[in-house]
Protein backbone atom coordinates (compact mmCIF):
# COMPACT_ATOMS: atom_id res chain seq x y z
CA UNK A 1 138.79 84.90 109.69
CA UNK A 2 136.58 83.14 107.77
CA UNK A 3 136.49 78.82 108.35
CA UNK A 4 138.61 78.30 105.21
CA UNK A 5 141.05 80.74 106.46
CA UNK A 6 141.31 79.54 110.00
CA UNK A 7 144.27 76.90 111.07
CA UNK A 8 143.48 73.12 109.75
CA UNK A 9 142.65 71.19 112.70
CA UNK A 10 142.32 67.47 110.79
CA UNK A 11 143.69 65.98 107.58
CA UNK A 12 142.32 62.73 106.95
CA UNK A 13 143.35 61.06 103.68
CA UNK A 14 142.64 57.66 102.05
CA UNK A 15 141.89 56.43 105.46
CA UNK A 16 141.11 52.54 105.75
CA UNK A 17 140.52 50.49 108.46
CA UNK A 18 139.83 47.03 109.24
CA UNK A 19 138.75 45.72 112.87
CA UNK A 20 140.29 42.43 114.01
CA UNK A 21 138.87 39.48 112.03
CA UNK A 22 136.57 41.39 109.94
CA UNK A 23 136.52 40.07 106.92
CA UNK A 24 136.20 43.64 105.24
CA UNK A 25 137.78 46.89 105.10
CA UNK A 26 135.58 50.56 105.64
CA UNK A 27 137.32 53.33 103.38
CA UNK A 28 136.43 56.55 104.42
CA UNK A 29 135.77 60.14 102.36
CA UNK A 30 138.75 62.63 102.56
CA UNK A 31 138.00 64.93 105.37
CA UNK A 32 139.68 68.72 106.35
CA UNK A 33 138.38 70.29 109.25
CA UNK A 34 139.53 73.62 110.17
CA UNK A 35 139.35 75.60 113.81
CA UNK A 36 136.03 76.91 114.88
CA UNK A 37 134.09 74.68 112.38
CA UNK A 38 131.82 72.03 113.57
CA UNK A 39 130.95 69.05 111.41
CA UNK A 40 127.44 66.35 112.25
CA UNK A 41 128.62 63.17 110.93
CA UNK A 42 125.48 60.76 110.58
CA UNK A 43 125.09 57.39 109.16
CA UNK A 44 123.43 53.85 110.14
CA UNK A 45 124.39 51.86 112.88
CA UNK A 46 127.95 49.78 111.00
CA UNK A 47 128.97 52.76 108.55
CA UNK A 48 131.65 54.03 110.69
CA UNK A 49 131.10 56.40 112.66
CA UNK A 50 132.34 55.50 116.03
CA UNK A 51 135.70 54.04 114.01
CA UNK A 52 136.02 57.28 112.20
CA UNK A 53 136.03 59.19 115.96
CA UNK A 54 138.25 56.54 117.66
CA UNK A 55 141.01 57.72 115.20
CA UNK A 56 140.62 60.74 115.46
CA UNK A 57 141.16 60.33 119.03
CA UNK A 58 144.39 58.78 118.51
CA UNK A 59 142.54 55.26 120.02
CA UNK A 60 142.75 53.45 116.68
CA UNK A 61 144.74 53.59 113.69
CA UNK A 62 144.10 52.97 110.59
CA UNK A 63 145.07 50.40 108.14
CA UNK A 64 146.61 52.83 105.59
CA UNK A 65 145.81 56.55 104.87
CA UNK A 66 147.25 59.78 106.26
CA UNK A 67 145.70 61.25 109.43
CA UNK A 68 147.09 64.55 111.11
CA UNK A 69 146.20 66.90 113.35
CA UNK A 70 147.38 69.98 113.17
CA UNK A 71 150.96 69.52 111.75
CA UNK A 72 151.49 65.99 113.78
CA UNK A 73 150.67 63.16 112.01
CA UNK A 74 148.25 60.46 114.32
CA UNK A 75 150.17 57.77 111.95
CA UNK A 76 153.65 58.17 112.67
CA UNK A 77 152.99 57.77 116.77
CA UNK A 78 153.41 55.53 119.17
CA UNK A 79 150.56 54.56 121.78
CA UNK A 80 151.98 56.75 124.16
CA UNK A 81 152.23 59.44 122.44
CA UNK A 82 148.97 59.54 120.69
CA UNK A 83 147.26 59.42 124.51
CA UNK A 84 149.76 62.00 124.99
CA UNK A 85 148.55 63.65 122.66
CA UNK A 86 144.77 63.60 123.30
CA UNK A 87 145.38 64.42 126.54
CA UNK A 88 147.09 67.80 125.63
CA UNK A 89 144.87 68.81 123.01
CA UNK A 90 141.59 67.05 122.68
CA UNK A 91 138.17 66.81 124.50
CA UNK A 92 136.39 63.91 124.15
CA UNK A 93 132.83 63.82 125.37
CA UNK A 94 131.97 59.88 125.40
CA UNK A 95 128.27 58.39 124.85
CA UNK A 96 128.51 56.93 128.52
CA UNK A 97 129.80 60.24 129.68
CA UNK A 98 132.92 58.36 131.77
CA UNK A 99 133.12 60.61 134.67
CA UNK A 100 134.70 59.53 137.79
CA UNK A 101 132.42 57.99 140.62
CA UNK A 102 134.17 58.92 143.68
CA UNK A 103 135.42 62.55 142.30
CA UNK A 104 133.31 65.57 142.95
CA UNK A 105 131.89 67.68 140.18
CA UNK A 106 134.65 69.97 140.16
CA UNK A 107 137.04 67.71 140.30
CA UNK A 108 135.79 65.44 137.56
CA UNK A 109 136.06 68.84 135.41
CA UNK A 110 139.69 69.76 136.20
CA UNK A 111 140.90 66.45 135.88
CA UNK A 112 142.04 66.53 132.01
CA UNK A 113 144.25 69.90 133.77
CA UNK A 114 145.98 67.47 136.12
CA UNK A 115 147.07 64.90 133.98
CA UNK A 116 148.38 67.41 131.53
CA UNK A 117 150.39 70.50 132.30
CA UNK A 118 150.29 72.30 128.64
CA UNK A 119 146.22 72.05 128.93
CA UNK A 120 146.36 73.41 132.82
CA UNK A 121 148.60 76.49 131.17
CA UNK A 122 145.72 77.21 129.83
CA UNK A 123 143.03 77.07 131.58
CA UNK A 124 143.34 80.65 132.80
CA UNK A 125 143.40 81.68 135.39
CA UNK A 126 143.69 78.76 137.04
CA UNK A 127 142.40 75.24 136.58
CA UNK A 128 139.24 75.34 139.15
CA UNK A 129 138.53 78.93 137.92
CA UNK A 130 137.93 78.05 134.22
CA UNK A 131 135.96 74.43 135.47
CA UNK A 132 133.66 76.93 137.60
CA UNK A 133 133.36 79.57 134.42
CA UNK A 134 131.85 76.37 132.48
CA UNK A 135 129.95 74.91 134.43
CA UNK A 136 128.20 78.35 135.26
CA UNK A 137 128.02 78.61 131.37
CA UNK A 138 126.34 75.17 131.13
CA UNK A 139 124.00 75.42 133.68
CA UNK A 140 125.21 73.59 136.31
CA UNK A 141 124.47 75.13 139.54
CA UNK A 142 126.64 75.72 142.50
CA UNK A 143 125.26 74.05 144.67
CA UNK A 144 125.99 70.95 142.97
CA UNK A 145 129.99 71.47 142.31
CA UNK A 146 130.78 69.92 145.55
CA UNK A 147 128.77 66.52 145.15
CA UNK A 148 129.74 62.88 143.73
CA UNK A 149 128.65 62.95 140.01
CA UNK A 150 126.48 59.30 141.17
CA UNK A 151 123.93 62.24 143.02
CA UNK A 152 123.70 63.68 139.68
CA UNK A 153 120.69 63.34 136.32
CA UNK A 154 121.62 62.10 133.47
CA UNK A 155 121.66 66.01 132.27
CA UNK A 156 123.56 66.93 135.19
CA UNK A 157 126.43 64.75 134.19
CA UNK A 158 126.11 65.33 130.62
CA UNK A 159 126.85 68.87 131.34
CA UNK A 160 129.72 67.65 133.50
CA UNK A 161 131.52 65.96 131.03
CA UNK A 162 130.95 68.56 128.91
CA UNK A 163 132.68 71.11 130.55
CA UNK A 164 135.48 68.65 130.99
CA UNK A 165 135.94 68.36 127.73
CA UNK A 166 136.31 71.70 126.84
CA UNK A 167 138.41 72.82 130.12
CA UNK A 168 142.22 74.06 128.79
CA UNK A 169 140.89 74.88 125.15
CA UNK A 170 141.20 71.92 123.65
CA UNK A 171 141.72 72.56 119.77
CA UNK A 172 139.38 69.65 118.90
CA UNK A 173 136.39 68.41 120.53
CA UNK A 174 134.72 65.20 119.78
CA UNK A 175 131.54 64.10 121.12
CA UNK A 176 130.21 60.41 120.61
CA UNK A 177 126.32 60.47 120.38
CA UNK A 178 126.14 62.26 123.74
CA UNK A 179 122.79 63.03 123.28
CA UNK A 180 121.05 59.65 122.91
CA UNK A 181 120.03 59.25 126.54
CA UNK A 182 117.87 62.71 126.70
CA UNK A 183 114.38 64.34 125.61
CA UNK A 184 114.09 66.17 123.14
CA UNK A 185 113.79 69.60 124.75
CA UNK A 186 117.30 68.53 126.80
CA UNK A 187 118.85 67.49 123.94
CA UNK A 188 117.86 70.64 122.26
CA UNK A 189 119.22 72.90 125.05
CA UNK A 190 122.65 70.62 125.05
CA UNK A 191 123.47 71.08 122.29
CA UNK A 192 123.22 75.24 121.75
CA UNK A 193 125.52 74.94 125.13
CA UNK A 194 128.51 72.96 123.39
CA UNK A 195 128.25 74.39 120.02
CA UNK A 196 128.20 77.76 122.05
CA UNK A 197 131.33 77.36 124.17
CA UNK A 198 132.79 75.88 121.65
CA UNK A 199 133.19 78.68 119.58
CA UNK A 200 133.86 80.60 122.46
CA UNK A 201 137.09 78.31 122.96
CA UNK A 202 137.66 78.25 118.55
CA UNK A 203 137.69 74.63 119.19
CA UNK A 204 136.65 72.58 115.90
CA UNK A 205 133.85 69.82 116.75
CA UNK A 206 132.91 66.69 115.25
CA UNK A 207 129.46 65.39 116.52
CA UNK A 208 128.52 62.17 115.72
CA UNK A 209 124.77 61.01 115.86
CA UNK A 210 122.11 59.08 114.09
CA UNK A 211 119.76 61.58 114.59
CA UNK A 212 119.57 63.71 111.34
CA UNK A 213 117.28 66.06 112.55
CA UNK A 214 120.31 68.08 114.67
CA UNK A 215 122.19 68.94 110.92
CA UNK A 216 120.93 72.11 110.46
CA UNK A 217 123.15 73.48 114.18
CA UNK A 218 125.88 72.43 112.54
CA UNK A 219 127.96 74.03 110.09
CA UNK A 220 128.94 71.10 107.60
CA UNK A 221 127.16 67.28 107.54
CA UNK A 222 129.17 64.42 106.61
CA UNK A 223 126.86 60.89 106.21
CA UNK A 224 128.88 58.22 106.14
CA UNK A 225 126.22 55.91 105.25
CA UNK A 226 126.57 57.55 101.99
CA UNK A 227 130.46 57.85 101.38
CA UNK A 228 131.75 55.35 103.29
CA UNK A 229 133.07 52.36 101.15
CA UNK A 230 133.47 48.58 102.02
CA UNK A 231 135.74 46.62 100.71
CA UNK A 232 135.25 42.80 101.46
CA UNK A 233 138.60 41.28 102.51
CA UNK A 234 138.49 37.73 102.68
């Protein structure tokens, strides 16, 4: 299949959104993103970005607009059911990473599998299998999959959440600026791992960084600093 004949992952239509307060809305460009297609969005610090991925994720929604993923639509749902949602079907890979302190390596990774039971079905064969297949993939060694993530670098984790993310095929993954904390040549080497398993999984990706110089690993760019509208409210 080609990406315009794979499944549509996200619809996102005359989306608006206004935080608490503001005293302006952000419209944002019509957006279709299909499986196994992997989209940079860019743009300045205020144009969006991180408000465009929390609804995606179900965490926000917006004022008006139409957002769906796959055939559900984001809109129509309750709060419980959108984390119900993103728990079956998405990996998110936050800027701060979010792993869990007192949990082991491996058991940060399989986590997502134990508070969802259609995303452990499919993590094949098992759960702890797949979390040791990608971490193996990602560079994480052995001898680490037993520790706290606290004993871990900066890398070391990054990886980790990584691989949680993408543990049970998630059919979306979205990653918030997870490179901002690394060197160049880590960065770099990041990156080619997640846009690899990714399309090992067929898992659409939205990336979101200020860094315009990672584009070109992606297939499509979106800057929002160029199509995102405000609309002043008050």
């Amino acid at each position: 299949m080609t990406a315009s004949q794979d499944p549509i992952i996200v619809q996102a239509r005359d989306l608006a959104f206004q935080w608490p307060g503001a005293d302006h809305c952000l419209h944002f460009p019509d957006l279709r993103l299909h499986a196994n297609e992997h989209l940079f969005l860019r743009g300045p610090s205020g144009s969006g970005k991180s408000t465009l991925l929390s609804m995606l994720a179900g965490l926000s929604l917006p004022e008006r607009g139409e957002l769906r993923l796959q055939d559900t639509a984001l809109t129509g749902l309750s709060r419980r059911a959108r984390d119900r949602l993103r728990a079956d079907r998405l990996g998110v890979i936050f800027q701060q990473f979010n792993l869990v302190p007192y949990l082991s390596v491996i058991d940060n990774v399989t986590l997502p599998c134990r508070l969802s039971k259609p995303r452990a079905g499919r993590a094949t064969p098992s759960p702890e299998t797949e979390a040791r297949h990608l971490l193996a993939a990602l560079d994480v060694t052995e001898d680490l999959w037993q520790r706290p993530v606290t004993r871990l670098s900066v890398g070391q984790q990054q990886r980790v959440a990584c691989a949680r993310a993408l543990i049970g095929r998630p059919i979306l993954v979205l990653a918030d600026e997870p490179t901002s904390a690394l060197d160049a040549d880590n960065r770099d080497r990041f990156l080619q791992l997640l846009i690899s398993q990714c399309r090992a999984s067929g898992a659409a990706l939205v990336f979101v960084s200020h860094d315009a110089s990672l584009a070109d690993a992606f297939d499509r760019t979106l800057d929002l600093g160029e199509t995102v509208r405000t609309e002043t409210t008050a």
